[in-house]
Protein backbone atom coordinates (compact mmCIF):
# COMPACT_ATOMS: atom_id res chain seq x y z
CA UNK A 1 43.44 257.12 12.35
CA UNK A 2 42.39 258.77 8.98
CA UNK A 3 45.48 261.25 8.65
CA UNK A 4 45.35 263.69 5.71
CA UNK A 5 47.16 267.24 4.78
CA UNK A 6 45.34 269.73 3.78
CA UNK A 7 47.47 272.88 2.21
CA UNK A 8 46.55 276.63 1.27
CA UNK A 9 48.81 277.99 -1.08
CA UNK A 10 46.80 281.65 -0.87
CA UNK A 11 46.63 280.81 3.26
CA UNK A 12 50.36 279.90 3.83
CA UNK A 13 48.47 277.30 5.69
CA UNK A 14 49.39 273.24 6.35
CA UNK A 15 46.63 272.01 8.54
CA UNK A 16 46.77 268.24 9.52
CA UNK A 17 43.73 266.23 9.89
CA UNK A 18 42.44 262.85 11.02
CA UNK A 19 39.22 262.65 9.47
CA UNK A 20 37.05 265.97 9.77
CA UNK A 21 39.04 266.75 13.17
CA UNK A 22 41.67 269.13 12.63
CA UNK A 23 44.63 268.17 14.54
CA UNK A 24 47.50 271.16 13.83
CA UNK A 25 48.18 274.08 11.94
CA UNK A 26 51.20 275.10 10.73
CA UNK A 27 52.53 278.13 8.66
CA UNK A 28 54.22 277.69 5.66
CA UNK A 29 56.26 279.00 2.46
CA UNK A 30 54.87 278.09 -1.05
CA UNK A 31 56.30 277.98 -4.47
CA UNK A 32 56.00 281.63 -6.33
CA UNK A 33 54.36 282.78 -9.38
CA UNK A 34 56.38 281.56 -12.17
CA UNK A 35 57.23 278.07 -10.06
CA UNK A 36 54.06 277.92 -8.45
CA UNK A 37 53.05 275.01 -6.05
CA UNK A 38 51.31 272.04 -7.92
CA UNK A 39 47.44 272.26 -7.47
CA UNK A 40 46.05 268.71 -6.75
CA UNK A 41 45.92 265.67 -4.74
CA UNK A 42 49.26 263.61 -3.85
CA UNK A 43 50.45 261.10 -1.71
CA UNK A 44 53.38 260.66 0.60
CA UNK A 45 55.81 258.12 -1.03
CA UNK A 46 58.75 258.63 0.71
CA UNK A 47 60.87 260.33 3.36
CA UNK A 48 64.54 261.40 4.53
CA UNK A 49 66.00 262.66 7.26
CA UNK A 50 68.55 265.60 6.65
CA UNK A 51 68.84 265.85 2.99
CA UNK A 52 70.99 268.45 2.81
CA UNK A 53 71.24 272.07 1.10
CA UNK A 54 68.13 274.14 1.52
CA UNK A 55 65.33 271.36 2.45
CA UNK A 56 66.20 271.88 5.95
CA UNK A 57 65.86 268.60 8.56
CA UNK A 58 63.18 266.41 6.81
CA UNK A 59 62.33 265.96 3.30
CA UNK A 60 58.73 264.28 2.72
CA UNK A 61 58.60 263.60 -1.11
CA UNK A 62 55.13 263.93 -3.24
CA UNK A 63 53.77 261.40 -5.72
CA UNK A 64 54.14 264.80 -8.09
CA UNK A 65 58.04 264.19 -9.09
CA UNK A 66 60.18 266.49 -7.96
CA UNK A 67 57.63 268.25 -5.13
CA UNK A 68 58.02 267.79 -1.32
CA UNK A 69 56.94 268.82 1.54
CA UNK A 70 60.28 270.02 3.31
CA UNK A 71 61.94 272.03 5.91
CA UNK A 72 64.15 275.30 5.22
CA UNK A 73 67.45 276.53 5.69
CA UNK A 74 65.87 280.27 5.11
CA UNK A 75 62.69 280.19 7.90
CA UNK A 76 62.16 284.49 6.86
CA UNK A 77 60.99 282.71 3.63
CA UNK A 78 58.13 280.74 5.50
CA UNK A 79 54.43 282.68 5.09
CA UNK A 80 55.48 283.67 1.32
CA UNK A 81 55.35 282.55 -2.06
CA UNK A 82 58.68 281.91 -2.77
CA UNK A 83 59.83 278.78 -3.61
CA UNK A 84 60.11 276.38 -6.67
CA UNK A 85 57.10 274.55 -6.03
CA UNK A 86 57.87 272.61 -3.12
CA UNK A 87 55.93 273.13 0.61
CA UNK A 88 58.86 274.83 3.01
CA UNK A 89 58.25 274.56 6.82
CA UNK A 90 59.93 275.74 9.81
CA UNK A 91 62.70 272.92 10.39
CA UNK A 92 60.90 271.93 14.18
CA UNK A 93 57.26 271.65 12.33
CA UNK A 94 58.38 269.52 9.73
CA UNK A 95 60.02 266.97 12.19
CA UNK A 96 56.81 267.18 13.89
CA UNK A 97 55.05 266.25 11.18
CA UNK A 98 56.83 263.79 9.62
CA UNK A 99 56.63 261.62 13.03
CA UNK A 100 52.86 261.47 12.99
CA UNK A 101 52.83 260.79 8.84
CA UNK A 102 53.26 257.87 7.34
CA UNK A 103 54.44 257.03 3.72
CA UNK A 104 50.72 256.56 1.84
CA UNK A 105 49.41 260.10 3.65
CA UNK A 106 46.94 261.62 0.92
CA UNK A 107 47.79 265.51 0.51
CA UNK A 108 45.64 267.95 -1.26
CA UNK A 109 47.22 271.54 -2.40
CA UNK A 110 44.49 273.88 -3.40
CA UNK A 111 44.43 278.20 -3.69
């Protein structure tokens, strides 16, 4: 398998891919105008199970320091540009997706 993340910041949009198939979609929260979400390409390097406070269930961590893909304790907040940078998902998505992820997944953040 040739998983990779594709994200939409204008979109709300996660879509998972192996290859050129697209596997899932799911709807997200990104980081607002004056924290926007990092434009680029990242990897995967590491990931927790309930971190606490407001990153929800699952915490996937970006090669970007201090960025992560992550779930929410606020899921009115997913489909907006509201956070500090980081990739919110609905708690249930984000557990989904971090069990077919591994550490090393390329993700690519574009408008």
């Amino acid at each position: 398998m040739n998983l990779w993340i594709d994200i939409s910041t204008v979109k709300h949009r996660l879509n998972l891919y192996d290859g050129h198939h697209l596997i899932k979609k799911y709807p997200i929260a990104v980081g607002k105008m004056v924290t926007s979400t990092p434009m680029g390409t990242y990897k995967i390097i590491n990931k927790q199970s309930n971190p606490g406070g407001p990153f929800g269930a699952f915490w996937m961590g970006l090669s970007k320091p201090h960025y992560g893909i992550h779930g929410t304790n606020n899921p009115s907040s997913i489909g907006k540009s509201v956070s500090h940078g980081c990739i919110r998902m609905h708690n249930e998505d984000v557990l989904e997706l971090a069990s077919m992820v591994p550490v090393g997944t390329t993700v690519t953040i574009h408008k």
